[in-house]
Protein backbone atom coordinates (compact mmCIF):
# COMPACT_ATOMS: atom_id res chain seq x y z
CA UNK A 1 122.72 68.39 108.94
CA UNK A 2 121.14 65.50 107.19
CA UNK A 3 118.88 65.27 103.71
CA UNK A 4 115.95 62.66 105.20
CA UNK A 5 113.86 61.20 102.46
CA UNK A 6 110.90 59.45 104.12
CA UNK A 7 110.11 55.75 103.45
CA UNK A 8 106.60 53.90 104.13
CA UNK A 9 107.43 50.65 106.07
CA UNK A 10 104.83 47.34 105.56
CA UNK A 11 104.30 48.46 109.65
CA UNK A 12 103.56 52.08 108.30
CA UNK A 13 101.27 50.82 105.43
CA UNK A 14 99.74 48.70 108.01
CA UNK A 15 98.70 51.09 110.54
CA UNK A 16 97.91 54.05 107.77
CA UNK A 17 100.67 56.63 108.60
CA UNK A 18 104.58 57.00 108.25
CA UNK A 19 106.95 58.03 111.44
CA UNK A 20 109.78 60.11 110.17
CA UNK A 21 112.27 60.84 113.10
CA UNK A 22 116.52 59.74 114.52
CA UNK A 23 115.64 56.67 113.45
CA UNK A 24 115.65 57.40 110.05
CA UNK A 25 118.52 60.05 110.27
CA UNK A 26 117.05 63.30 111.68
CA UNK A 27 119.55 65.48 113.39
CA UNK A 28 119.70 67.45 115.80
CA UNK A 29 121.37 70.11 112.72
CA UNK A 30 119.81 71.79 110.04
CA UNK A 31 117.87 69.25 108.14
CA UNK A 32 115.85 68.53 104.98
CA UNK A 33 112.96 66.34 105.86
CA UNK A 34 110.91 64.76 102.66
CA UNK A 35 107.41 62.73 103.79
CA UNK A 36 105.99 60.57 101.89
CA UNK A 37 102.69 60.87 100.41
CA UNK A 38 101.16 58.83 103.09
CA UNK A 39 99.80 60.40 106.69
CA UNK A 40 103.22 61.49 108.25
CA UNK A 41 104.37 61.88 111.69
CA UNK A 42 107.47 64.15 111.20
CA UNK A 43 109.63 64.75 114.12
CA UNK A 44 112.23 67.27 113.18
CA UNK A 45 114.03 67.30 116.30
CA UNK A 46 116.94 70.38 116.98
CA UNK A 47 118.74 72.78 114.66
CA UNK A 48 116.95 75.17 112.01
CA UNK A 49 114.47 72.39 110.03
CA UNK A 50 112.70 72.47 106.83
CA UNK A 51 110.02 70.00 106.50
CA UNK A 52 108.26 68.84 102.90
CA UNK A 53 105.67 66.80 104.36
CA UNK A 54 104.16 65.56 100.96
CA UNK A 55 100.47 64.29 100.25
CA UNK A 56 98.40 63.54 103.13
CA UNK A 57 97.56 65.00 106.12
CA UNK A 58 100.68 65.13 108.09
CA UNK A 59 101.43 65.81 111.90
CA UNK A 60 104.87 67.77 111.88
CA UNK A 61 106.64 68.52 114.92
CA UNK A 62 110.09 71.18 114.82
CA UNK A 63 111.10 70.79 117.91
CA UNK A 64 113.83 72.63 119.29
CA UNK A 65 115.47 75.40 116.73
CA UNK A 66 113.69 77.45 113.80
CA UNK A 67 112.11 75.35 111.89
CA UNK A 68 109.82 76.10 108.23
CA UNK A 69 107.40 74.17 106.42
CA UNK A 70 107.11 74.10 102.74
CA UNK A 71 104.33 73.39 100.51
CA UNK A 72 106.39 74.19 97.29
CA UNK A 73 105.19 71.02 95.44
CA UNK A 74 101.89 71.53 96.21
CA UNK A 75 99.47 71.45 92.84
CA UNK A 76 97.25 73.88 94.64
CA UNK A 77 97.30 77.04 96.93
CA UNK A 78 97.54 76.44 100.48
CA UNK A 79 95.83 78.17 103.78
CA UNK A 80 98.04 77.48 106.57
CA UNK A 81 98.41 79.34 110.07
CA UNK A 82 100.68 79.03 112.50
CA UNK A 83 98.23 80.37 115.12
CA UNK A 84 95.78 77.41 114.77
CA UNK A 85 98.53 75.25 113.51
CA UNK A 86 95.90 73.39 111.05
CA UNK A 87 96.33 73.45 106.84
CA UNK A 88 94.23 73.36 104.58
CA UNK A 89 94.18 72.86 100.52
CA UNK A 90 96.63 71.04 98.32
CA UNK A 91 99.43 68.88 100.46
CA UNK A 92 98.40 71.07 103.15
CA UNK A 93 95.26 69.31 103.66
CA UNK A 94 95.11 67.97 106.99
CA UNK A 95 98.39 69.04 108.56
CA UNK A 96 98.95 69.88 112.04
CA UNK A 97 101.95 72.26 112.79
CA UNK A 98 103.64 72.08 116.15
CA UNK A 99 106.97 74.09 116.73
CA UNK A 100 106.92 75.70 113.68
CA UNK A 101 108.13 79.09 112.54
CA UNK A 102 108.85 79.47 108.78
CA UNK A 103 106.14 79.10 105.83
CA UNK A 104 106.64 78.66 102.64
CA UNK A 105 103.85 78.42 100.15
CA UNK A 106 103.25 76.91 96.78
CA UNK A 107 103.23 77.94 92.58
CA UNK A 108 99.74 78.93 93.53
CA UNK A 109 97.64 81.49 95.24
CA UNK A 110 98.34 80.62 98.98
CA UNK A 111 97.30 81.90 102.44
CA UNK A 112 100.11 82.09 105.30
CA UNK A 113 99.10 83.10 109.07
CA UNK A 114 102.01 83.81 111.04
CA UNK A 115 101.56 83.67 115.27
CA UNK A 116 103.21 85.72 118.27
CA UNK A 117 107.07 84.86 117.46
CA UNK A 118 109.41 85.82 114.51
CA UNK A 119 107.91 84.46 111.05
CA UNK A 120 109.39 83.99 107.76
CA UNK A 121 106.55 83.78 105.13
CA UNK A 122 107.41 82.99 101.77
CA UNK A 123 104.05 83.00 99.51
CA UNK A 124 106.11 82.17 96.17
CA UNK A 125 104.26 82.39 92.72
CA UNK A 126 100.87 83.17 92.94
CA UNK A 127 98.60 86.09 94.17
CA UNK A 128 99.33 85.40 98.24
CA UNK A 129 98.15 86.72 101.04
CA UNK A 130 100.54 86.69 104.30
CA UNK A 131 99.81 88.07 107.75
CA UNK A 132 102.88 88.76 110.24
CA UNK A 133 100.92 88.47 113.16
CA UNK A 134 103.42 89.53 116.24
CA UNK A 135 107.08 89.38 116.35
CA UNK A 136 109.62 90.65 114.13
CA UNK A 137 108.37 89.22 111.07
CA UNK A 138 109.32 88.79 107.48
CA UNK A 139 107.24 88.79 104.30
CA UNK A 140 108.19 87.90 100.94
CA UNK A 141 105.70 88.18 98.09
CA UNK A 142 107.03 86.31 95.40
CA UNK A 143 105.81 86.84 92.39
CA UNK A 144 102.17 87.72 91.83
CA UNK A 145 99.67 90.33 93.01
CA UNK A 146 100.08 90.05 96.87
CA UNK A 147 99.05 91.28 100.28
CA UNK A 148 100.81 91.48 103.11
CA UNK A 149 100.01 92.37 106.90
CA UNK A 150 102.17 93.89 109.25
CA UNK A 151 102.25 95.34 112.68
CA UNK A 152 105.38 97.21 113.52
CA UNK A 153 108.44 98.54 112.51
CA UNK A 154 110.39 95.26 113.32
CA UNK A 155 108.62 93.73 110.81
CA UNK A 156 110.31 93.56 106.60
CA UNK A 157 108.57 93.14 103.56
CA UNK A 158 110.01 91.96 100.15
CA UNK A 159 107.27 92.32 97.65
CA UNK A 160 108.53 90.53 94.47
CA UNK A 161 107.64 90.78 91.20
CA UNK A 162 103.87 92.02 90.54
CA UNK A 163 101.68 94.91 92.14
CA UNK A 164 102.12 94.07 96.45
CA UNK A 165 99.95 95.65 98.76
CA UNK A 166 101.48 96.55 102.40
CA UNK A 167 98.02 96.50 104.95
CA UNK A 168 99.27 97.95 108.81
CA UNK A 169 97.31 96.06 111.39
CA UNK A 170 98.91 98.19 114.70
CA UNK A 171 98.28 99.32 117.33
CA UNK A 172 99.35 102.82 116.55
CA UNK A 173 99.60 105.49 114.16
CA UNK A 174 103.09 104.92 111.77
CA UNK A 175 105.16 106.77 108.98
CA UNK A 176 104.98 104.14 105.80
CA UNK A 177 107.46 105.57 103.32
CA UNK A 178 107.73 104.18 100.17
CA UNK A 179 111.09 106.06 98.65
CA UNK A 180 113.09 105.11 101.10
CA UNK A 181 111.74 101.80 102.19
CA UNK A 182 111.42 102.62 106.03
CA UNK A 183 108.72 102.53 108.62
CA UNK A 184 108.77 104.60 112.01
CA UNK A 185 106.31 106.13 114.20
CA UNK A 186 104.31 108.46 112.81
CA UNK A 187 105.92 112.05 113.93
CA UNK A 188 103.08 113.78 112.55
CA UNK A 189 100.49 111.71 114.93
CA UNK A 190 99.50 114.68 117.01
CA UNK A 191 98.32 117.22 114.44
CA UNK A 192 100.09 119.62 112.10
CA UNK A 193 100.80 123.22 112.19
CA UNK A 194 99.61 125.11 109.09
CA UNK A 195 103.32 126.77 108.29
CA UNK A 196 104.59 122.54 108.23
CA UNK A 197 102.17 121.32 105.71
CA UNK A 198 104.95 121.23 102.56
CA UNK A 199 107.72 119.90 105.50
CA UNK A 200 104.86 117.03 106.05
CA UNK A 201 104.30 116.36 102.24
CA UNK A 202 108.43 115.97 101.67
CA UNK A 203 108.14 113.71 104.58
CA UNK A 204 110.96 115.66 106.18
CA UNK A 205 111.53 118.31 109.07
CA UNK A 206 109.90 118.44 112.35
CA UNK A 207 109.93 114.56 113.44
CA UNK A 208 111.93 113.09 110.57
CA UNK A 209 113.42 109.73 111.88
CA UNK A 210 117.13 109.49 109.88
CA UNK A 211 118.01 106.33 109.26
CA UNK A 212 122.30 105.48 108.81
CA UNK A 213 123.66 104.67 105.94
CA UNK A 214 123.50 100.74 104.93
CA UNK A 215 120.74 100.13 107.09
CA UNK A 216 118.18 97.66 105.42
CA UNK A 217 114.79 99.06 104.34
CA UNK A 218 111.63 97.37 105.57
CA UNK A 219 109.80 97.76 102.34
CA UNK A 220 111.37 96.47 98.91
CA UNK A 221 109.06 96.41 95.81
CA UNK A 222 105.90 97.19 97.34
CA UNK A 223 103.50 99.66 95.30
CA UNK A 224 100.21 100.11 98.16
CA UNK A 225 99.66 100.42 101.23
CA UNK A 226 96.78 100.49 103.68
CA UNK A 227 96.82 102.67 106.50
CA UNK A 228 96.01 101.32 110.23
CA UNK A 229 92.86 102.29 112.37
CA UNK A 230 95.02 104.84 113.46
CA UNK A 231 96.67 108.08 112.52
CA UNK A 232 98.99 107.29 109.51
CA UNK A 233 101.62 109.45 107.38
CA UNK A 234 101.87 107.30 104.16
CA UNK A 235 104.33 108.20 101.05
CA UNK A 236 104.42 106.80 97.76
CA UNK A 237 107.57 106.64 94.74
CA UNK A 238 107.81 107.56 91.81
CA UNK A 239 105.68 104.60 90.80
CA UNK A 240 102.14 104.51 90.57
CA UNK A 241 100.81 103.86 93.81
CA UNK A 242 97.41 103.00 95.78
CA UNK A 243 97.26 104.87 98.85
CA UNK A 244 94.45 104.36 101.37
CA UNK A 245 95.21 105.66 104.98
CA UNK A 246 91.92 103.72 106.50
CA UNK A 247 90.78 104.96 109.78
CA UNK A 248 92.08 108.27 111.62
CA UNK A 249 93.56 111.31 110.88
CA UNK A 250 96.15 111.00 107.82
CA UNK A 251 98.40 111.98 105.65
CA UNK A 252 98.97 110.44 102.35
CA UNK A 253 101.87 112.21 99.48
CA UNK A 254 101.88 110.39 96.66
CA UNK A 255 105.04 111.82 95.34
CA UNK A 256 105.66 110.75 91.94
CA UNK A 257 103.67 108.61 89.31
CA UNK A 258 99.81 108.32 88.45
CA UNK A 259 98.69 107.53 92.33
CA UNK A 260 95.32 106.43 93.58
CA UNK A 261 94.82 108.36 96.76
CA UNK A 262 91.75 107.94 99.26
CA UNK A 263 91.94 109.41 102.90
CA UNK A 264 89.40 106.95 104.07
CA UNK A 265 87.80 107.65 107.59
CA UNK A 266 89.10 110.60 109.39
CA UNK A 267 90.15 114.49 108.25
CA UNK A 268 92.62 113.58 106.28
CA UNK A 269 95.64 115.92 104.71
CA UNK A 270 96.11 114.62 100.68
CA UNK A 271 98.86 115.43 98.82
CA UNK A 272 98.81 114.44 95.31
CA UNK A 273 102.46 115.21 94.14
CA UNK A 274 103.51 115.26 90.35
CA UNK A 275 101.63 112.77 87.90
CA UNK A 276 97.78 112.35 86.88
CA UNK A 277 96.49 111.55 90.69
CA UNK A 278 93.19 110.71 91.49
CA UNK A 279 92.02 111.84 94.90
CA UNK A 280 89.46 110.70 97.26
CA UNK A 281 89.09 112.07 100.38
CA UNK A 282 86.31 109.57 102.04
CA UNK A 283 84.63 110.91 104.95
CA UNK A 284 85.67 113.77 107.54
CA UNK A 285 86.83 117.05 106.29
CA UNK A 286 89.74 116.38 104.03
CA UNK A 287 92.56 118.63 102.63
CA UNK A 288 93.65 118.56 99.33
CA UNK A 289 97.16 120.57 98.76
CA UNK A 290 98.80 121.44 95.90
CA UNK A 291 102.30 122.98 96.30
CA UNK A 292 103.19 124.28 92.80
CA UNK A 293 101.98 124.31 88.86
CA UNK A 294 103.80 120.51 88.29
CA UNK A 295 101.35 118.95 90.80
CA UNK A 296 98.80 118.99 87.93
CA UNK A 297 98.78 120.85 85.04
CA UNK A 298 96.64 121.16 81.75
CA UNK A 299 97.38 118.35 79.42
CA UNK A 300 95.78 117.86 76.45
CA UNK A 301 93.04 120.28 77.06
CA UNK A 302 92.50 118.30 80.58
CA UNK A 303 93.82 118.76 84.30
CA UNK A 304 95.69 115.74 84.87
CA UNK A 305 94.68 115.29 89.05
CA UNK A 306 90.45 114.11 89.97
CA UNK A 307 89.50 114.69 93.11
CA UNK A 308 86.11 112.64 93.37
CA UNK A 309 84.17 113.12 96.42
CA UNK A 310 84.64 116.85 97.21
CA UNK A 311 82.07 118.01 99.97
CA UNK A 312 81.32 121.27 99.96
CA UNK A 313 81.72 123.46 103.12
CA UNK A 314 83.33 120.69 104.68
CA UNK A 315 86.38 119.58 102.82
CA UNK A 316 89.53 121.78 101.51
CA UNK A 317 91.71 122.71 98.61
CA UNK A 318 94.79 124.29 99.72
CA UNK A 319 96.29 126.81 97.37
CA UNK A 320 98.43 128.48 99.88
CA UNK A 321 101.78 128.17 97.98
CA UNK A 322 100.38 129.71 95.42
CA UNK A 323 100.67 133.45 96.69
CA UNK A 324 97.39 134.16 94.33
CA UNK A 325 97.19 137.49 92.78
CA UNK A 326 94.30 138.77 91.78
CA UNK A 327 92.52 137.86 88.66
CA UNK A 328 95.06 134.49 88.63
CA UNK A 329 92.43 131.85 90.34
CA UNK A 330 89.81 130.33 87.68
CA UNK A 331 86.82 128.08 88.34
CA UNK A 332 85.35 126.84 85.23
CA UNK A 333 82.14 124.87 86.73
CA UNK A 334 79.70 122.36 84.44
CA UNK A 335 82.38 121.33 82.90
CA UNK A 336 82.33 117.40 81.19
CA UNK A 337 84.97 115.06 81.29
CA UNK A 338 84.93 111.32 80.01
CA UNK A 339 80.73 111.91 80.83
CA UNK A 340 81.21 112.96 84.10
CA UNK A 341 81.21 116.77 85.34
CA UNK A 342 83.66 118.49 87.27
CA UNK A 343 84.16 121.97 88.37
CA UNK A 344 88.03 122.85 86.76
CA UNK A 345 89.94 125.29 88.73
CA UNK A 346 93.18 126.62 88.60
CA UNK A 347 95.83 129.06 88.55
CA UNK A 348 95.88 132.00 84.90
CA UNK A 349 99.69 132.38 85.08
CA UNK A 350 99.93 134.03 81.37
CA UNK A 351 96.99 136.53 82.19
CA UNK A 352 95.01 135.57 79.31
CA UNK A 353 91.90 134.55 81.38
CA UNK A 354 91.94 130.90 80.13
CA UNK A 355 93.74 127.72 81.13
CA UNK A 356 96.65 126.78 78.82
CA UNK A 357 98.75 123.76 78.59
CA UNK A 358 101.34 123.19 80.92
CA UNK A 359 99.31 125.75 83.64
CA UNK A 360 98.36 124.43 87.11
CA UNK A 361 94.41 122.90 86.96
CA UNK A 362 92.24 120.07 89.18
CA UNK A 363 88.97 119.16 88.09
CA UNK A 364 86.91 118.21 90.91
CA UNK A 365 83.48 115.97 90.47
CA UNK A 366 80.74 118.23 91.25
CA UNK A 367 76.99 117.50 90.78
CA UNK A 368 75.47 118.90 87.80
CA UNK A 369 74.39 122.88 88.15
CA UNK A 370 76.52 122.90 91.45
CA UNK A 371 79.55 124.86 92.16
CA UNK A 372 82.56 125.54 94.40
CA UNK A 373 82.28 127.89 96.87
CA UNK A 374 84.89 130.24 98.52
CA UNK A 375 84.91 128.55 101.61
CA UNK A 376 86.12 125.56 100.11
CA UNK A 377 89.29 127.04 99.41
CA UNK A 378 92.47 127.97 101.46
CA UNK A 379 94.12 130.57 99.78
């Protein structure tokens, strides 16, 4: 293990670039290698490397081992892919990567590519964007707004400080759970049964991959996630989350928190949880359940979940656990909120033919002079 400062020879400054390699006290260890701001030709040799290259637009060879680059002292974001093995932007302007495996970005809003083997990307400060790529891969946010791409449940994502967005680029359906910080295949992938829809909104039951005690979750501080091409079961916290299951047939439980919810393609099943959700269930024919009164309730004169694109005669609201008797159900249509108008409905539990505080509501957008229609209900 060596600390290898490069130096700019009158040869190098000669000929325009620097050679960094055992000459200069590279190891076949774990080294620290430190170009110069000059054109460098970096050959990190064996053992697990990092590599600085500096200014200038730098060649920078591994070699044997697992080797990173890092653009930490760069004064501006980075792009830099280890499937082209080109960079571009700040001190990665210019740089060709060979044998590389790690990334590690700068203060600034960077852009790390990961290829077919196991990648650690490491966008630091900054509003990053990182892409696994194959492999078992690792992702860590940093502080900052980021986005991060993975493709399978060998892959782990650290989100950091800020609001971190989890996209799934697979090639399959998976269960994305937010609470507990796992991802599996998606047990649910086939369809659901009608009697398992509150199993499917815990997350639990029929399909439920356990995971041991001490094992290491795959998602730490991440608030969104966006579902794959495929059929997706995707969970919130009790944070406020963004949801968005993409393509396919999904399921989305927010759980907990003020959650952003939208089904995207596909006939999607939408759970809203407790919290002031708002609900979009994009095209198909889309589900909306609601399990019990603290899924949204009257506050302040207002129900506290939106659903926003209900189609009528095609798309659901699921009041099944509800066990409705009659006279409870109320649909108050025409009704304005903030300027917009929804049709309010919800569940009379006092009997005094209005809805009160604290009593179960969802105001759906409706256009004006329109109204709900029993078929759009499962009760």
């Amino acid at each position: 293990m060596a600390l290898v400062i490069g130096k700019a020879t009158p040869y190098d400054l000669l000929h325009g670039f620097v050679t960094i390699n055992d000459a200069d006290g590279v190891t076949d260890g774990a080294d620290q290698i430190v170009g110069t701001d000059m054109s460098d030709h970096i050959y990190a040799g064996g053992g697990n490397d990092v590599v600085k290259g500096g200014g200038g637009a730098d060649t920078i060879d591994g070699g044997a081992g697992h080797d990173g680059v890092s653009y930490e002292d760069s004064d501006a974001g980075v792009s830099v892919s280890l499937v082209t093995g080109k960079g571009h932007g700040g001190t990665a302007e210019g740089d060709t990567l060979i044998s590389v495996e790690d990334l590690y970005g700068s203060k600034h809003d960077d852009k790390l590519v990961g290829d077919s083997g196991d990648n650690l990307l490491s966008g630091g400060d900054g509003n990053d964007t990182l892409k696994g790529g194959g492999g078992a891969d690792t992702l860590k946010g940093g502080a900052g707004d980021d986005v991060m791409q993975i493709d399978g449940v060998g892959d782990h994502v650290y989100g950091g400080a800020g609001n971190d967005t989890v996209i799934m680029d697979s090639a399959q359906g998976f269960k994305i759970d937010l609470r507990s910080g796992f991802i599996d295949f998606n047990p649910f992938e086939n369809g659901i049964s009608p009697h398992m829809k509150h199993q499917v909104e815990s997350g639990y039951g029929p399909g439920f991959f356990p995971h041991a005690p001490g094992d290491e979750p795959q998602l730490t501080d991440v608030e969104n996630v966006i579902g794959s091409k495929f059929n997706d079961a995707i969970y919130g916290n009790d944070g406020n989350n963004n949801l968005s299951g993409g393509d396919g047939d999904d399921v989305l439980s927010g759980q907990g928190g003020d959650d952003i919810i939208s089904g995207g393609n596909g006939n999607d099943l939408i759970f809203g949880g407790a919290g002031a959700d708002t609900l979009t269930g994009g095209t198909g024919s889309d589900t909306f359940v609601f399990s019990s009164a603290a899924a949204s309730q009257m506050v302040n004169g207002k129900p506290m979940d939106l659903i926003t694109d209900f189609e009528t005669n095609v798309d659901h609201i699921d009041l099944t656990a509800f066990n409705l008797q009659n006279g409870q159900f109320i649909e108050l249509d025409n009704q304005v909120i903030g300027g917009t108008n929804y049709s309010v409905i919800g569940v009379d539990a006092n009997g005094n033919h209005q809805l009160d505080e604290g009593e179960f509501a969802v105001a759906v957008k409706m256009a004006p002079g329109t109204a709900l229609h029993l078929q759009d209900f499962l009760f």
